[in-house]
Structures are given as C-alpha cells and as structure tokens.
N, C-alpha and C. Protein backbone atom coordinates (compact mmCIF):
# COMPACT_ATOMS: atom_id res chain seq x y z
N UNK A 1 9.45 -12.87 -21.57
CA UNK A 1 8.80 -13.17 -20.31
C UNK A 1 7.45 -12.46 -20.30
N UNK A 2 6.71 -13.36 -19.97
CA UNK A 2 5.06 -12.25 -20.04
C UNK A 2 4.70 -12.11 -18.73
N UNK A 3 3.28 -11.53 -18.23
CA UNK A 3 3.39 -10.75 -16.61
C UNK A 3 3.33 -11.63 -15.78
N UNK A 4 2.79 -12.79 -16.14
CA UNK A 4 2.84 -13.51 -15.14
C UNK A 4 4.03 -14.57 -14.70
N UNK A 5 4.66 -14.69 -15.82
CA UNK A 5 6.51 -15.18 -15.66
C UNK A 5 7.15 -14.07 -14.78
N UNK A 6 6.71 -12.57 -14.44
CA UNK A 6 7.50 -11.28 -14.12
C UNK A 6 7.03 -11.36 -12.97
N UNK A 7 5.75 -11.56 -12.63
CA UNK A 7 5.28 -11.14 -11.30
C UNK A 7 5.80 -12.73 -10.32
N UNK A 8 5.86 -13.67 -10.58
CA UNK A 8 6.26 -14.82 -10.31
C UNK A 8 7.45 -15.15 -9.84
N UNK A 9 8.68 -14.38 -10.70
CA UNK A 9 9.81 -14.26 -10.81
C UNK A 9 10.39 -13.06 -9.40
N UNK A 10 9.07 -11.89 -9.65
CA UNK A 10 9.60 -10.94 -8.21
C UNK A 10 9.28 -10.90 -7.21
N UNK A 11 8.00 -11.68 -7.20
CA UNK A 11 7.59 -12.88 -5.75
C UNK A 11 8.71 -13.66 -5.19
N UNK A 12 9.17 -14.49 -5.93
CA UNK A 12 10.24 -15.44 -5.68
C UNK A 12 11.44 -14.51 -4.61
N UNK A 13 11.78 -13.54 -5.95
CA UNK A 13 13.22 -12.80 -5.35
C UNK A 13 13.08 -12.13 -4.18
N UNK A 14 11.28 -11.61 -3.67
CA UNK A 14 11.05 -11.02 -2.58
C UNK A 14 10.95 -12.35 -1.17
N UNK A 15 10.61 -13.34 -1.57
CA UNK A 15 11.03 -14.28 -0.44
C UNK A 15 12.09 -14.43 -0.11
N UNK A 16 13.22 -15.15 -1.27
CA UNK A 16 14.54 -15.05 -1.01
C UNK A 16 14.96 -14.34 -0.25
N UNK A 17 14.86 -12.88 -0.67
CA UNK A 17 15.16 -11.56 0.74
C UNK A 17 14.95 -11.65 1.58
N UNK A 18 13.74 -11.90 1.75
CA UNK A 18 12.94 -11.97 2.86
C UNK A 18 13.36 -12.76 4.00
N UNK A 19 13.32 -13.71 3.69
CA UNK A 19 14.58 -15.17 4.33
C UNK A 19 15.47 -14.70 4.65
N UNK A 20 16.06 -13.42 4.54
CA UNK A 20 17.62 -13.52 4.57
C UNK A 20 17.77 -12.42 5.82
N UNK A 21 17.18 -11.83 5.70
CA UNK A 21 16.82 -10.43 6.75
C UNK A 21 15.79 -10.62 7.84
N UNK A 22 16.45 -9.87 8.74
CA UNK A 22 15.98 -9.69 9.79
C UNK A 22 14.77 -8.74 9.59
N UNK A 23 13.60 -8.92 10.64
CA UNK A 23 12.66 -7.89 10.60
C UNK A 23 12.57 -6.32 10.18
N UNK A 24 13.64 -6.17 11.00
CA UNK A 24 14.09 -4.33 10.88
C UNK A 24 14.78 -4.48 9.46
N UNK A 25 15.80 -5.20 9.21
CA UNK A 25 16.44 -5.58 7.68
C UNK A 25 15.32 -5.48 6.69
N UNK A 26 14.10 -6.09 6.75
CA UNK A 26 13.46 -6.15 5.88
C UNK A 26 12.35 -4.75 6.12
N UNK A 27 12.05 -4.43 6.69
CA UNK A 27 11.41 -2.90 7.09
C UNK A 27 12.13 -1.65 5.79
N UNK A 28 13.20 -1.81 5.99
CA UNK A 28 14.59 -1.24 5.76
C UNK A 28 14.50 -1.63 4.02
N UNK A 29 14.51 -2.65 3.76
CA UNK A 29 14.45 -3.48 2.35
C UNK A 29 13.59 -2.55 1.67
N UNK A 30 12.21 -2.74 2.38
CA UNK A 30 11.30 -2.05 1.25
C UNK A 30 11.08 -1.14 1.12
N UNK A 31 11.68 -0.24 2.42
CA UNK A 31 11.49 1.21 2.13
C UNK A 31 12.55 1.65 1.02
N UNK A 32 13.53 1.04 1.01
CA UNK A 32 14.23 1.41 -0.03
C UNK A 32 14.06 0.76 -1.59
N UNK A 33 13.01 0.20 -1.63
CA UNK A 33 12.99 -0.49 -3.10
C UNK A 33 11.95 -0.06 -3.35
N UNK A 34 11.26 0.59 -2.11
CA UNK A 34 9.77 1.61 -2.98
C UNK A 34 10.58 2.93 -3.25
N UNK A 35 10.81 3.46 -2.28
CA UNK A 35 11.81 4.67 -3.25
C UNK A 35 12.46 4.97 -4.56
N UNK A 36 13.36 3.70 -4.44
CA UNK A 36 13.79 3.49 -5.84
C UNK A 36 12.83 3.31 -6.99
N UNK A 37 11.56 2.46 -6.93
CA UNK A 37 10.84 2.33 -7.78
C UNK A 37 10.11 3.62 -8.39
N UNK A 38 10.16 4.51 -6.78
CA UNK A 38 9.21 5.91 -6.66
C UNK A 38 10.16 6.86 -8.02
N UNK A 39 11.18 6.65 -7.34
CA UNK A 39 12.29 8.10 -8.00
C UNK A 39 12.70 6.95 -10.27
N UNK A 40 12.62 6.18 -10.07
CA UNK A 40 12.43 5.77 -11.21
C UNK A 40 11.54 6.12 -12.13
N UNK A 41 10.55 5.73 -11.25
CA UNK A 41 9.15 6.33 -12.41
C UNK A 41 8.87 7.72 -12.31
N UNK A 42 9.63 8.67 -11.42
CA UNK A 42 9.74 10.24 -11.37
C UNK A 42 10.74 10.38 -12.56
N UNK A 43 11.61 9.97 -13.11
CA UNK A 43 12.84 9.79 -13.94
C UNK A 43 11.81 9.55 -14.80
N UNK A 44 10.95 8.54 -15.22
CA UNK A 44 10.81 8.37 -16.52
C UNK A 44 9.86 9.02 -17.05
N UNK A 45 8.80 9.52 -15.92
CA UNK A 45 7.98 10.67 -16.55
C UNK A 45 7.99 12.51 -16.93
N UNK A 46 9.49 12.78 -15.83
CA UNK A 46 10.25 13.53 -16.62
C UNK A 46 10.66 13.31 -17.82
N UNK A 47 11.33 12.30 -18.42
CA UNK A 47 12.01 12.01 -19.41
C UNK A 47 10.69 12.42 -20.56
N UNK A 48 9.72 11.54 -20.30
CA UNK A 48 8.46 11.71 -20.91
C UNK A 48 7.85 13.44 -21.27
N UNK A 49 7.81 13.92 -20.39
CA UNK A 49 7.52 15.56 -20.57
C UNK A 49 8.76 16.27 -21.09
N UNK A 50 9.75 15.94 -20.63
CA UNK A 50 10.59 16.68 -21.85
C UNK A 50 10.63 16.39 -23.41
N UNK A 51 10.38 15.21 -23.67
CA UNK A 51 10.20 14.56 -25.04
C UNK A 51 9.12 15.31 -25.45
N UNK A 52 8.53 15.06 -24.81
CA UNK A 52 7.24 15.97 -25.51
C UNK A 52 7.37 17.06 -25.90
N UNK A 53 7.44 18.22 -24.83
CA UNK A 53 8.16 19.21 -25.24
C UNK A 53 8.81 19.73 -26.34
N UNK A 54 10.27 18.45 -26.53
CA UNK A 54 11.26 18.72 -27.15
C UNK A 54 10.71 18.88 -28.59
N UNK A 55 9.96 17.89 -28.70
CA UNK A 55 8.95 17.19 -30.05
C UNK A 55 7.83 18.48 -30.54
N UNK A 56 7.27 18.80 -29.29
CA UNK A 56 6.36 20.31 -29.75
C UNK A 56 6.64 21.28 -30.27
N UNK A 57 8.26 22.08 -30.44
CA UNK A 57 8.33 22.74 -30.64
C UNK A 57 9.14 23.05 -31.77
C-alpha cells in the first residue's frame, strides 16, 4: 500500500466512525485515538533511545 492508498484508506475509516457517533461520541473518538497515536510514538521513540544506547556501549 503506498501513502496515498493509506491516507485514503484512514479517511474512509474516519467517516465510517464518524457516521456512527454521536457528536460527544465523536469528541470522545478522537481524543482517544490521538492519545493512542501520542503514547505509541512515545513507545517507539523510547524503544529507539534504548537501542541506541544498548548498541553504544
């Protein structure tokens, strides 16, 4: 899949939702799927500095 098959694809799935929920539901939606995205990429750039680390020494 290349970015624009990806970005296309999570457009889509964000309407779907979107449709499905109520205002406050969807308020609710994204605060929790930016979080998740937030604490993910906190996860992987830990992961990243420990590698490094691990690798430096």
């Amino acid at each position: 899949m290349n970015s624009c098959e990806l970005t296309a694809s999570i457009t889509a799935l964000a309407n779907i939702i979107a449709s499905k929920l109520s205002d406050d539901e969807l308020d609710l939606a994204a605060a929790v799927f930016t979080l998740l995205g937030d604490t993910l990429a906190t996860i992987e750039i830990q992961r990243a500095l420990c590698n490094k680390n691990n690798n430096s020494t």
